[in-house]
Protein backbone atom coordinates (compact mmCIF):
# COMPACT_ATOMS: atom_id res chain seq x y z
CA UNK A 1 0.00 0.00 0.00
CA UNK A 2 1.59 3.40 -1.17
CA UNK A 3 2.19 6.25 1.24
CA UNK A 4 -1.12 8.19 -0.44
CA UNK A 5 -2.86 5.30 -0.22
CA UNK A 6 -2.84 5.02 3.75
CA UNK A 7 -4.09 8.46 4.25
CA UNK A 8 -8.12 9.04 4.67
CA UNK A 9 -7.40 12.31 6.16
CA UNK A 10 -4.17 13.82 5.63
CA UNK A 11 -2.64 15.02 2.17
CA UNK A 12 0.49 15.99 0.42
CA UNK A 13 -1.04 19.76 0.84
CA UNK A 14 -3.56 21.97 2.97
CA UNK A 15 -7.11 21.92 1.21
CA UNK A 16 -7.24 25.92 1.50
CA UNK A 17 -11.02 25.92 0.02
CA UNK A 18 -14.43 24.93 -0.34
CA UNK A 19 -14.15 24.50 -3.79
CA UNK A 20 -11.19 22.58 -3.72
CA UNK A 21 -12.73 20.22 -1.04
CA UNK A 22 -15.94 19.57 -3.40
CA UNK A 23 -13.54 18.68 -6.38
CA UNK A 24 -11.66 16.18 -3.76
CA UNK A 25 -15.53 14.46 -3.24
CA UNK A 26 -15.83 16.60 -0.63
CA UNK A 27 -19.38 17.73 0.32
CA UNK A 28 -21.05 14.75 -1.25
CA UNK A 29 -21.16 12.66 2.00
CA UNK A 30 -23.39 15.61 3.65
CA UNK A 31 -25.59 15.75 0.27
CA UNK A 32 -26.14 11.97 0.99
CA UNK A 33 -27.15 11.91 4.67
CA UNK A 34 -29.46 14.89 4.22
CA UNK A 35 -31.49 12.27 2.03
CA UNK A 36 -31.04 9.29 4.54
CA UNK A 37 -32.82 8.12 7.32
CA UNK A 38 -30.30 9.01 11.03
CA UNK A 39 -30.70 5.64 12.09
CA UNK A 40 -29.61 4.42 8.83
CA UNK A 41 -26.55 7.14 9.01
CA UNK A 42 -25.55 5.58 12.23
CA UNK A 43 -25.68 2.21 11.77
CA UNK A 44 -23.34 2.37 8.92
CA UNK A 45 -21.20 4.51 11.66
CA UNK A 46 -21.18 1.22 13.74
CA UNK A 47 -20.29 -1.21 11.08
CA UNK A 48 -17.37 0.82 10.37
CA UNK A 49 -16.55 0.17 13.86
CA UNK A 50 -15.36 4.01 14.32
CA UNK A 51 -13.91 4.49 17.62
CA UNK A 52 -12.75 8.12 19.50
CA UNK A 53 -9.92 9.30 18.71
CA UNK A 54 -9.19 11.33 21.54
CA UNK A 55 -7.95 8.66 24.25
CA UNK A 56 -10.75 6.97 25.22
CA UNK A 57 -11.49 4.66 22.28
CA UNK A 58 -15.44 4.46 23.01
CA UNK A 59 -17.46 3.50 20.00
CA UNK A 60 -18.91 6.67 18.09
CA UNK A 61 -21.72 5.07 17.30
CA UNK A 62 -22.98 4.02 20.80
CA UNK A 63 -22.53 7.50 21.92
CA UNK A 64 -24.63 9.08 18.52
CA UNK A 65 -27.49 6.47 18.78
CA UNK A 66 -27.82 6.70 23.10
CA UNK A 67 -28.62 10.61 22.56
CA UNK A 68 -30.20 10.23 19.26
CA UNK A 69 -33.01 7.97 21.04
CA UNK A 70 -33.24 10.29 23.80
CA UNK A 71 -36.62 11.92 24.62
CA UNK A 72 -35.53 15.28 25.57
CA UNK A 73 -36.66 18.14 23.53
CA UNK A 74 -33.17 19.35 23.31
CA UNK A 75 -29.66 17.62 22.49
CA UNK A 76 -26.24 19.35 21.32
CA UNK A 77 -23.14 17.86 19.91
CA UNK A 78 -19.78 19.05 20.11
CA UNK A 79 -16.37 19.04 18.07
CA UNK A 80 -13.27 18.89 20.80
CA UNK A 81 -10.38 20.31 19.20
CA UNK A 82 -8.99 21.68 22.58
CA UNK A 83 -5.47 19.79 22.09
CA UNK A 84 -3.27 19.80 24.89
CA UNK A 85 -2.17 16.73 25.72
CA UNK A 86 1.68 16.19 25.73
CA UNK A 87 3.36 14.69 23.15
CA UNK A 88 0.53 14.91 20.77
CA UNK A 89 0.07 17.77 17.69
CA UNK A 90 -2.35 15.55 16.13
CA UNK A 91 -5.05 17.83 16.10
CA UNK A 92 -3.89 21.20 15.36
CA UNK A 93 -2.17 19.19 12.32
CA UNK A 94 -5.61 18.05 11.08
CA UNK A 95 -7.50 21.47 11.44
CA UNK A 96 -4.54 23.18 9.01
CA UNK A 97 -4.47 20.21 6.91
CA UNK A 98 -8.24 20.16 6.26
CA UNK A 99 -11.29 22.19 8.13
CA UNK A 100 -13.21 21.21 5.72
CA UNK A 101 -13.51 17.37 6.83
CA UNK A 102 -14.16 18.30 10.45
CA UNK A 103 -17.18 20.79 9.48
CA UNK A 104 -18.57 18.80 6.91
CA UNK A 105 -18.31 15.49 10.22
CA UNK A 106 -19.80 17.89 12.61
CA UNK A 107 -22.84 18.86 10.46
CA UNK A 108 -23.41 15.19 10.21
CA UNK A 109 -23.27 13.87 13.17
CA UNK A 110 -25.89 17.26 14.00
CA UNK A 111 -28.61 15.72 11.34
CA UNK A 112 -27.78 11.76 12.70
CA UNK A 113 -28.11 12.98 16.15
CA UNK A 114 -31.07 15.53 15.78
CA UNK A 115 -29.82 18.66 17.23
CA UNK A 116 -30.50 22.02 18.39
CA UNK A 117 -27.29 23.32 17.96
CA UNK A 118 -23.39 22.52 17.71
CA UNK A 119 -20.16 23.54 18.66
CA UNK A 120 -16.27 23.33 17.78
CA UNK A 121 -14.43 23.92 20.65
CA UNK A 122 -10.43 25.35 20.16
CA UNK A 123 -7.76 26.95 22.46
CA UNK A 124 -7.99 30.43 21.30
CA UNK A 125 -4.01 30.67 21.36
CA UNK A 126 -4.98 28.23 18.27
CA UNK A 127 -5.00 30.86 15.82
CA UNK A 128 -3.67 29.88 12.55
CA UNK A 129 -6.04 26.79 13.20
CA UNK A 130 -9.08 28.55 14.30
CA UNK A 131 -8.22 31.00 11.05
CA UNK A 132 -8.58 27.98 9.12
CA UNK A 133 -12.28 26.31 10.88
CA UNK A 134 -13.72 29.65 10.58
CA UNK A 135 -12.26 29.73 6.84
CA UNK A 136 -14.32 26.17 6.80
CA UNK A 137 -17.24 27.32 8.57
CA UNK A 138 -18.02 30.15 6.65
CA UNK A 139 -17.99 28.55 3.52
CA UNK A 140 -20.10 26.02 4.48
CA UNK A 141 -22.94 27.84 5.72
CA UNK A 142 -22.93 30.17 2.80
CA UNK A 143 -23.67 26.93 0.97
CA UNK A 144 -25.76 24.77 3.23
CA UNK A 145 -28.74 25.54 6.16
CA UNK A 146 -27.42 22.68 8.56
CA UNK A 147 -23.77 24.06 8.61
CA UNK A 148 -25.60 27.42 10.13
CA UNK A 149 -26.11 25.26 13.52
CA UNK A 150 -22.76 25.35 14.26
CA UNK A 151 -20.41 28.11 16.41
CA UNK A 152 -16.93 27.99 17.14
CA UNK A 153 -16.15 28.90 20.74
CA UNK A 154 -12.57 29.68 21.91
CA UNK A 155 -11.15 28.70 24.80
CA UNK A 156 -8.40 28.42 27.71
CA UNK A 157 -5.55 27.26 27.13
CA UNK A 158 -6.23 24.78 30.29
CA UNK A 159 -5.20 21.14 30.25
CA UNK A 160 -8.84 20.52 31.42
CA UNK A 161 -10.29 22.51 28.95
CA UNK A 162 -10.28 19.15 26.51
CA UNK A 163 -11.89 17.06 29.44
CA UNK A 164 -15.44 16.46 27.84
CA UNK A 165 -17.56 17.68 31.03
CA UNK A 166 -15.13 21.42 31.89
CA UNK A 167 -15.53 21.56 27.75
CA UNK A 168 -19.47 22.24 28.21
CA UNK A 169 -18.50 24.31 31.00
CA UNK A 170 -16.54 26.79 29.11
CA UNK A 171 -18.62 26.68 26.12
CA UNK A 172 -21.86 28.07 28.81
CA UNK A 173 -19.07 30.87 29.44
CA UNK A 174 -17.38 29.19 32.26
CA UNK A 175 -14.16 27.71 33.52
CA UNK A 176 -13.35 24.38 32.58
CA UNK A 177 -14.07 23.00 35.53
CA UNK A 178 -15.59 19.59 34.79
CA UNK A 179 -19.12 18.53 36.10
CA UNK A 180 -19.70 15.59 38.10
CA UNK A 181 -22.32 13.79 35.27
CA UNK A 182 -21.12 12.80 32.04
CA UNK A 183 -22.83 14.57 28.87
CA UNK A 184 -25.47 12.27 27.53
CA UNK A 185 -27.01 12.80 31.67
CA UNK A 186 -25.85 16.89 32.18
CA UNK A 187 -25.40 18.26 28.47
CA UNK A 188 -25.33 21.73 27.62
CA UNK A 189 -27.73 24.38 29.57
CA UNK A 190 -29.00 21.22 30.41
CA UNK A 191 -28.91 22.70 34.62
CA UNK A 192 -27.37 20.42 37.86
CA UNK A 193 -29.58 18.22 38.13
CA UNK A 194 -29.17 16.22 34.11
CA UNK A 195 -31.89 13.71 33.68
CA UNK A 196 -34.23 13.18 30.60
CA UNK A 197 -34.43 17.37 30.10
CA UNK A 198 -30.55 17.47 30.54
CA UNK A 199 -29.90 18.25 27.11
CA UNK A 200 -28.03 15.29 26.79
CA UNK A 201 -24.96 16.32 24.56
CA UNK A 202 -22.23 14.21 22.62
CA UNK A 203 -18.67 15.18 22.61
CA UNK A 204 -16.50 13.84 20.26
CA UNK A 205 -12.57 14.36 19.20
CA UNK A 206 -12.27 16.60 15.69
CA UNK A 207 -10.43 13.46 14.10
CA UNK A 208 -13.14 11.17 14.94
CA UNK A 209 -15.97 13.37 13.02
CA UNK A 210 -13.71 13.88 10.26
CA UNK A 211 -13.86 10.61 9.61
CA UNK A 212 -17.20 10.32 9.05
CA UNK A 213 -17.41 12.12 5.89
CA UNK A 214 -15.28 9.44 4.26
CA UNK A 215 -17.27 6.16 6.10
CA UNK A 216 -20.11 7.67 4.61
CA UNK A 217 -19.09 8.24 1.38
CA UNK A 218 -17.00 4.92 0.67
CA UNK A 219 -18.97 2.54 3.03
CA UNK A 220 -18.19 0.54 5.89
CA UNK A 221 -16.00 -2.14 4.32
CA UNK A 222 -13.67 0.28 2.83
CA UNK A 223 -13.05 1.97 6.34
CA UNK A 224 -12.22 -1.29 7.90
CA UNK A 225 -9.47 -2.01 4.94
CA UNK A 226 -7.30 -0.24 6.96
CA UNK A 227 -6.63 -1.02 10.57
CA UNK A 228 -6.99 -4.05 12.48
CA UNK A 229 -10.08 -5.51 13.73
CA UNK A 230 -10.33 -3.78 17.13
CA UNK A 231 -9.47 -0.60 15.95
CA UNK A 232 -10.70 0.03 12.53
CA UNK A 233 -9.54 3.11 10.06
CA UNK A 234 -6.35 5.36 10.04
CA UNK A 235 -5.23 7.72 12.68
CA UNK A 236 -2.19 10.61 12.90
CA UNK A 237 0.74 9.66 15.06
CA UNK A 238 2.52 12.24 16.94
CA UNK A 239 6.39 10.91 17.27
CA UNK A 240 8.82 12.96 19.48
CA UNK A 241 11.49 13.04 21.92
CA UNK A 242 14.85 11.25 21.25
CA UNK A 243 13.62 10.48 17.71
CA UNK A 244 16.19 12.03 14.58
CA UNK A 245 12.99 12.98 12.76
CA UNK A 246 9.89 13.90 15.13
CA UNK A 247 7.06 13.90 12.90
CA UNK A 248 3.12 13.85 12.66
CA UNK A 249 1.66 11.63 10.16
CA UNK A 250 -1.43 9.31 9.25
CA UNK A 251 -0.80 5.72 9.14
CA UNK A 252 -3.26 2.97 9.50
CA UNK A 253 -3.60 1.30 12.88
CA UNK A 254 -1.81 -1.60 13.58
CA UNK A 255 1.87 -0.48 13.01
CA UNK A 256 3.95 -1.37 15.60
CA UNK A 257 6.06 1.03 17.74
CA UNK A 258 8.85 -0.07 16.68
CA UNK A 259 7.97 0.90 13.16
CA UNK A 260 7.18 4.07 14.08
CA UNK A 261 9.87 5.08 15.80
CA UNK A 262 12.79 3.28 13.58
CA UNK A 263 11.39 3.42 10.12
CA UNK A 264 9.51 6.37 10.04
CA UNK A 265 10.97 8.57 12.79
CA UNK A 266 14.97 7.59 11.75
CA UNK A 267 15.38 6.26 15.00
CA UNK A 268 17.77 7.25 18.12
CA UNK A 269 21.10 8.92 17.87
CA UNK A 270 23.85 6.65 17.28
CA UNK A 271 24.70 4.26 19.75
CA UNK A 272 21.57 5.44 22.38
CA UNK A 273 19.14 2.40 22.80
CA UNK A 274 15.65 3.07 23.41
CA UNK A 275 14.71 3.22 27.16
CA UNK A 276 11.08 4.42 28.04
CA UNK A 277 8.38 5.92 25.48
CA UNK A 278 4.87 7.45 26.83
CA UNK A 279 1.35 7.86 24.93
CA UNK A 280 1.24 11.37 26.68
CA UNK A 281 0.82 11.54 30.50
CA UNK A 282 -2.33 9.15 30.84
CA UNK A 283 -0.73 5.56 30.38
CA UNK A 284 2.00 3.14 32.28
CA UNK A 285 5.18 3.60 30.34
CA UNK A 286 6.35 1.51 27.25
CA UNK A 287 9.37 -0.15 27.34
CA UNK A 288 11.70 -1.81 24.39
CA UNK A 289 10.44 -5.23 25.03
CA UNK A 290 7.10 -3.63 23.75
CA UNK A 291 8.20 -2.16 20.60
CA UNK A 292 6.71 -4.91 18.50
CA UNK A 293 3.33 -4.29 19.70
CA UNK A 294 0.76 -3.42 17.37
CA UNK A 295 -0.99 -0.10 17.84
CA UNK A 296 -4.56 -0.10 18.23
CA UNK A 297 -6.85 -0.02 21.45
CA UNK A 298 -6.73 -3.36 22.67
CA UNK A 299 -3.76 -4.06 21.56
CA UNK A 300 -2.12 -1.34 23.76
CA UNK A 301 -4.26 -1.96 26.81
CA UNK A 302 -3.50 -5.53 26.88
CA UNK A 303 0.19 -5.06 26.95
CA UNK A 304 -0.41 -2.87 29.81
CA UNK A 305 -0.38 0.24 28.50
CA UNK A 306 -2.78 2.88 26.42
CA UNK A 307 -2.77 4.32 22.90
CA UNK A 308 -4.35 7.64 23.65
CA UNK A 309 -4.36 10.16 21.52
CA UNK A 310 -0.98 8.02 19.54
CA UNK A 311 1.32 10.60 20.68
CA UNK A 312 4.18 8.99 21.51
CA UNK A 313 7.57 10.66 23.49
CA UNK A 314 10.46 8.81 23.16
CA UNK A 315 13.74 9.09 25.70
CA UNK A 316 17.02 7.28 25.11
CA UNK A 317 19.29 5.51 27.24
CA UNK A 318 20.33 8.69 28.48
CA UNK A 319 17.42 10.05 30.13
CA UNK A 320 16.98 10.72 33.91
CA UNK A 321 13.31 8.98 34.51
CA UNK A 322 13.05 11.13 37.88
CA UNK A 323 13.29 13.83 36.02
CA UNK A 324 10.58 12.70 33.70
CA UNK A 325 8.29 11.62 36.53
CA UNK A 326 8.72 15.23 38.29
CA UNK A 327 7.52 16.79 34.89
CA UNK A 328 4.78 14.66 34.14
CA UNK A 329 3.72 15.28 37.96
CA UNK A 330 4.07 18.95 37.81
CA UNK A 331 2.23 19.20 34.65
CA UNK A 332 -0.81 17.31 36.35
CA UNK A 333 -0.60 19.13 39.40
CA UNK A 334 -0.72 22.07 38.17
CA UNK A 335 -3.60 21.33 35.74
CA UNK A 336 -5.74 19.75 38.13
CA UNK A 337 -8.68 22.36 38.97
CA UNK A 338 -8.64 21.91 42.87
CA UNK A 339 -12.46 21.00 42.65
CA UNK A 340 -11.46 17.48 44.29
CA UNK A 341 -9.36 17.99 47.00
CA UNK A 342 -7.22 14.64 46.55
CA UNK A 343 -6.39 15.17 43.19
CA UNK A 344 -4.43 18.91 43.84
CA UNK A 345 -3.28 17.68 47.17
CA UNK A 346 -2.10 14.04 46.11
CA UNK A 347 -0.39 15.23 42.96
CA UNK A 348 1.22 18.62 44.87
CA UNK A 349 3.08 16.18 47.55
CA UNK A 350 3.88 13.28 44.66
CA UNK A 351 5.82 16.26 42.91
CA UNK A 352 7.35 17.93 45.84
CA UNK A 353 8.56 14.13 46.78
CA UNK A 354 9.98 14.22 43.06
CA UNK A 355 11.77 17.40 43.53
CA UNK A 356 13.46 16.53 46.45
CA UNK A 357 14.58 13.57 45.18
CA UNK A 358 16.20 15.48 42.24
CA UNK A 359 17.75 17.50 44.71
CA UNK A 360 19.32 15.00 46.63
CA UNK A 361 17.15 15.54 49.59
CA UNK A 362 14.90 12.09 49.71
CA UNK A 363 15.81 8.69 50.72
CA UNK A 364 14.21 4.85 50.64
CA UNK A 365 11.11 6.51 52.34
CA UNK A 366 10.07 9.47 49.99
CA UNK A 367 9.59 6.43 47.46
CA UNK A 368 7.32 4.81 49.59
CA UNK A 369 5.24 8.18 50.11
CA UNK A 370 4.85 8.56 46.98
CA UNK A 371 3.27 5.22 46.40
CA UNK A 372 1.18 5.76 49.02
CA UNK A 373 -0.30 8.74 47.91
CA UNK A 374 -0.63 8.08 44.56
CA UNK A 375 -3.48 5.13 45.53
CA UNK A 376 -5.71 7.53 47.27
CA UNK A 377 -5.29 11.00 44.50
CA UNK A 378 -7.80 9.69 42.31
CA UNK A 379 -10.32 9.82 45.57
CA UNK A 380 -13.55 10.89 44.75
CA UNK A 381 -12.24 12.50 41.21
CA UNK A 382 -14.60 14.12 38.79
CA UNK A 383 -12.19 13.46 35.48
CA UNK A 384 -9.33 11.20 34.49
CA UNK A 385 -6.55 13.64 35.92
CA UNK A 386 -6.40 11.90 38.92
CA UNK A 387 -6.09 8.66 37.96
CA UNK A 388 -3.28 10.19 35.23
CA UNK A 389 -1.16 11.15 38.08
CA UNK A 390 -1.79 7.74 39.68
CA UNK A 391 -0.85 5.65 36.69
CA UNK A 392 2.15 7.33 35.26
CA UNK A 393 4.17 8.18 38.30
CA UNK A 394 4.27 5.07 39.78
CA UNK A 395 5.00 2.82 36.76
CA UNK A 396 8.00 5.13 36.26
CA UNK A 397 9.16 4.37 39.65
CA UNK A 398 8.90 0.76 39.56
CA UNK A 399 10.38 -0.23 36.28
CA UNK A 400 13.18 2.50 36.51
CA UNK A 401 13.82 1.68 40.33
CA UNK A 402 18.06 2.34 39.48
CA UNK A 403 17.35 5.95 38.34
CA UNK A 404 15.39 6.43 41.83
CA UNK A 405 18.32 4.74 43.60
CA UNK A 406 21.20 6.98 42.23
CA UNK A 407 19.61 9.64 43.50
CA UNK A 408 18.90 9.20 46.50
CA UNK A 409 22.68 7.93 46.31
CA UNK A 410 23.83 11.01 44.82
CA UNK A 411 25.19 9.40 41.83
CA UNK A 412 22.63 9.85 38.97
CA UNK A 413 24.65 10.91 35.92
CA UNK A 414 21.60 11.01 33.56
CA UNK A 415 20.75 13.80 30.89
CA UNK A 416 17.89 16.24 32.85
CA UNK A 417 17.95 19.02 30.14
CA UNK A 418 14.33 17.41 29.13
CA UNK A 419 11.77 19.54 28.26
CA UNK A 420 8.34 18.90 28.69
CA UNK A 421 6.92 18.17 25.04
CA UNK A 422 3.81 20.67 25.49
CA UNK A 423 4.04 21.41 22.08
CA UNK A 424 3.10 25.16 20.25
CA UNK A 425 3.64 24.62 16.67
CA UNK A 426 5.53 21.78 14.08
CA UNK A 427 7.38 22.00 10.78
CA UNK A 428 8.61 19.09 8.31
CA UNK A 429 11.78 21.14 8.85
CA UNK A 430 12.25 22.33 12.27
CA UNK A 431 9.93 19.48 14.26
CA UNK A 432 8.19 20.82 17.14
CA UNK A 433 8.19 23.98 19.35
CA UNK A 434 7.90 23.43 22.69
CA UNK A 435 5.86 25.79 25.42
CA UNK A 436 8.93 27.49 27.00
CA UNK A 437 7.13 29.22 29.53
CA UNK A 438 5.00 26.96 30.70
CA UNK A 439 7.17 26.52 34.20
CA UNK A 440 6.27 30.04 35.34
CA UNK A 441 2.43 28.69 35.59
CA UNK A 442 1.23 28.28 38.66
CA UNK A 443 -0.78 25.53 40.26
CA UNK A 444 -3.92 28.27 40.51
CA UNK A 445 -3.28 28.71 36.64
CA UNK A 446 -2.23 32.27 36.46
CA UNK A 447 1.67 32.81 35.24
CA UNK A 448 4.54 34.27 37.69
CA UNK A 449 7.71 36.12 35.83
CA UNK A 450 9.70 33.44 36.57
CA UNK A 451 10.47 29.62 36.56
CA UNK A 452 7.67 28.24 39.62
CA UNK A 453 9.41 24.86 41.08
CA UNK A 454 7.08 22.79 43.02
């Protein structure tokens, strides 16, 4: 299979138009469903066996059909494009590569759904992307009444702000602070309480609805030529870290790490080994023994792991892990929104342990503290942060136990110049741009003038 030949959504080149969409086949999927029954529109949804693409993996289907069947008078859907998970670019890729697929998705999954309104949700630091939706958006409702439903809303720049739930909350003109019920029970203006009048609301991840376009248009069996079973269809892969060539591009699932990494990413430097890689902050780490496993997500969960959002950071043999763990931890800490009182207060101790260590302060007992605490941060937790810092932190410490020793021996020799990959831009030609002031925000989300160290 040739290089354009795995790609459903990507392209050699940015579609910059409407026009140029519609001579692509673009357009033609929309013209179809506004002539087909929803349930109809759906169901061929589910036999493509489309799944999230924004971490979780749940079937799109499932989620379009449970609200569809709803009897509430009012339902939304939603288009999360608020990217900000480390290591991953995927999305902000997409939305310069093609709008056009996401709006044409979105107005879709509106007429399959049956609803009132719907929303794309960006980071307003987004620009050149949200330049490009409302490029999109304003083409397509000058051509068609459904794409008139939909209104972009820009956002924080808040981890939390791509949680589903603190999504709604922002898009009602609030903080994203996320809700205790999930959106198909508390949906937008839906009020506290959700039920059957809670305006029960789907979210779903910008790649997943552009998609849908293409299932619709080619069928069900063409989607699941690519992929493997589990995980049907293509999706972009974010590859950075102690790669030679860090990269974003489409591939179908089932590649293997190891693919990724060596024949598409260059590989490591000469004579550095492979020594940890991460799907973002969410999952257990990956280690070389685990570089033949195929990506998809089963595949990934059974080996112990997670394929996410497939943005993978890579480190070398020459990595400090403490160091990683401490970033990863203070990147959670501070995002966490303090609505849950174990989550800010088990993640702010788990990173103070992890600076200590790094500064030759801890001993045999501040690694059993932060084991400790990292079973009871997820207490009680409204979102998946919690459970984040509970996942990722520990599996560091236990498979890179040596790293933990030689500092508390004060004879770690490892690289600690390592950034954490929350990324601002990419270029074929310059890889990735990293946020270099993120370390003056503080754990209550505003920004001191210098470096905060927690």
């Amino acid at each position: 299979m040739g290089q354009e030949e795995r790609r459903i959504l990507t392209s050699e080149a940015p579609i910059a138009s409407l026009e140029e969409y519609r001579k692509r086949g673009g357009g033609q999927a929309l013209e179809k469903v506004l002539q087909t029954d929803p349930s109809d529109v759906i169901e061929t949804i589910r036999k493509a066996g489309l799944r999230g693409r924004g971490g979780g993996g749940f079937p799109t289907a499932i989620k379009w059909d449970g609200v569809r069947r709803s009897e509430a008078s009012r339902k939304f859907v939603c288009a999360n494009g608020a990217e900000g998970e480390p290591g991953t670019f995927k999305d902000r890729y997409l939305m310069r590569q093609n709008p056009y697929q996401i709006v044409e998705g979105l107005a879709i999954a509106a007429l399959a759904i049956g609803v009132e309104r719907a929303y794309l949700a960006v980071k307003r630091h987004m620009t050149q992307e949200i330049g490009a939706l409302q490029r999109a958006l304003d083409e397509f409702q000058a051509a068609t009444e459904i794409a008139r439903k939909i209104e972009l809303v820009p956002g924080p720049d808040e981890y939390l702000y791509g949680e589903e739930k603190a999504l709604l909350e922002v898009i009602e003109g609030g903080q994203p602070l996320p809700r205790l019920l999930p959106p198909y029970l508390q949906g937008l203006f839906g009020g506290a309480l959700g039920g059957p009048e809670g305006n029960p609301t789907v979210v779903n991840n910008i790649e997943t609805l552009a998609h849908v376009p293409h299932i619709i248009l080619k069928g069900p069996d063409w989607f699941r030529s690519f992929g493997t079973q589990d995980t049907p269809g293509t999706m972009i892969f974010t590859i950075s870290g102690d790669v030679q060539k860090p990269l974003v591009q489409e591939l179908p699932l089932g590649v293997t790490l190891r693919e990724l990494i060596y024949d598409l990413a260059g590989g490591l430097q000469e004579g550095r080994q492979p020594k940890a890689i991460f799907s973002g902050v969410a999952n257990s780490v990956i280690t070389p023994d685990l570089l033949d496993t195929t990506l998809s997500f089963d595949s990934m969960k059974q080996a112990g792991s997670g394929l996410g959002s497939a943005g993978f950071i890579v480190y070398d043999d020459t990595a400090c892990m403490v160091e990683i763990a401490y970033q990863f931890s203070r990147f959670l800490h501070v995002e966490s929104c303090n609505q849950c009182p174990p989550c800010k207060m088990g993640s702010r101790e788990i990173t103070k342990d992890l600076r200590r260590l790094l500064d030759g302060q801890g001993d045999s007992r501040v690694i059993e503290d932060i084991l400790y605490v990292a079973t009871w941060t997820p207490n009680g937790a409204r979102c998946f942060l919690a459970s984040e810092e509970s996942i990722v932190v520990p599996s560091i410490l236990r498979t890179f136990q040596e790293d933990f020793g030689a500092h508390i021996e004060g004879s770690c020799q490892l690289r600690h110049d390592l950034p954490l990959p929350k990324m601002t831009d990419f270029s074929e030609d310059q890889g990735f741009t990293y946020d270099d002031g993120y370390l003056h925000k503080r754990p209550d989300w505003s920004y001191a003038d210098s470096a905060v160290v927690i």
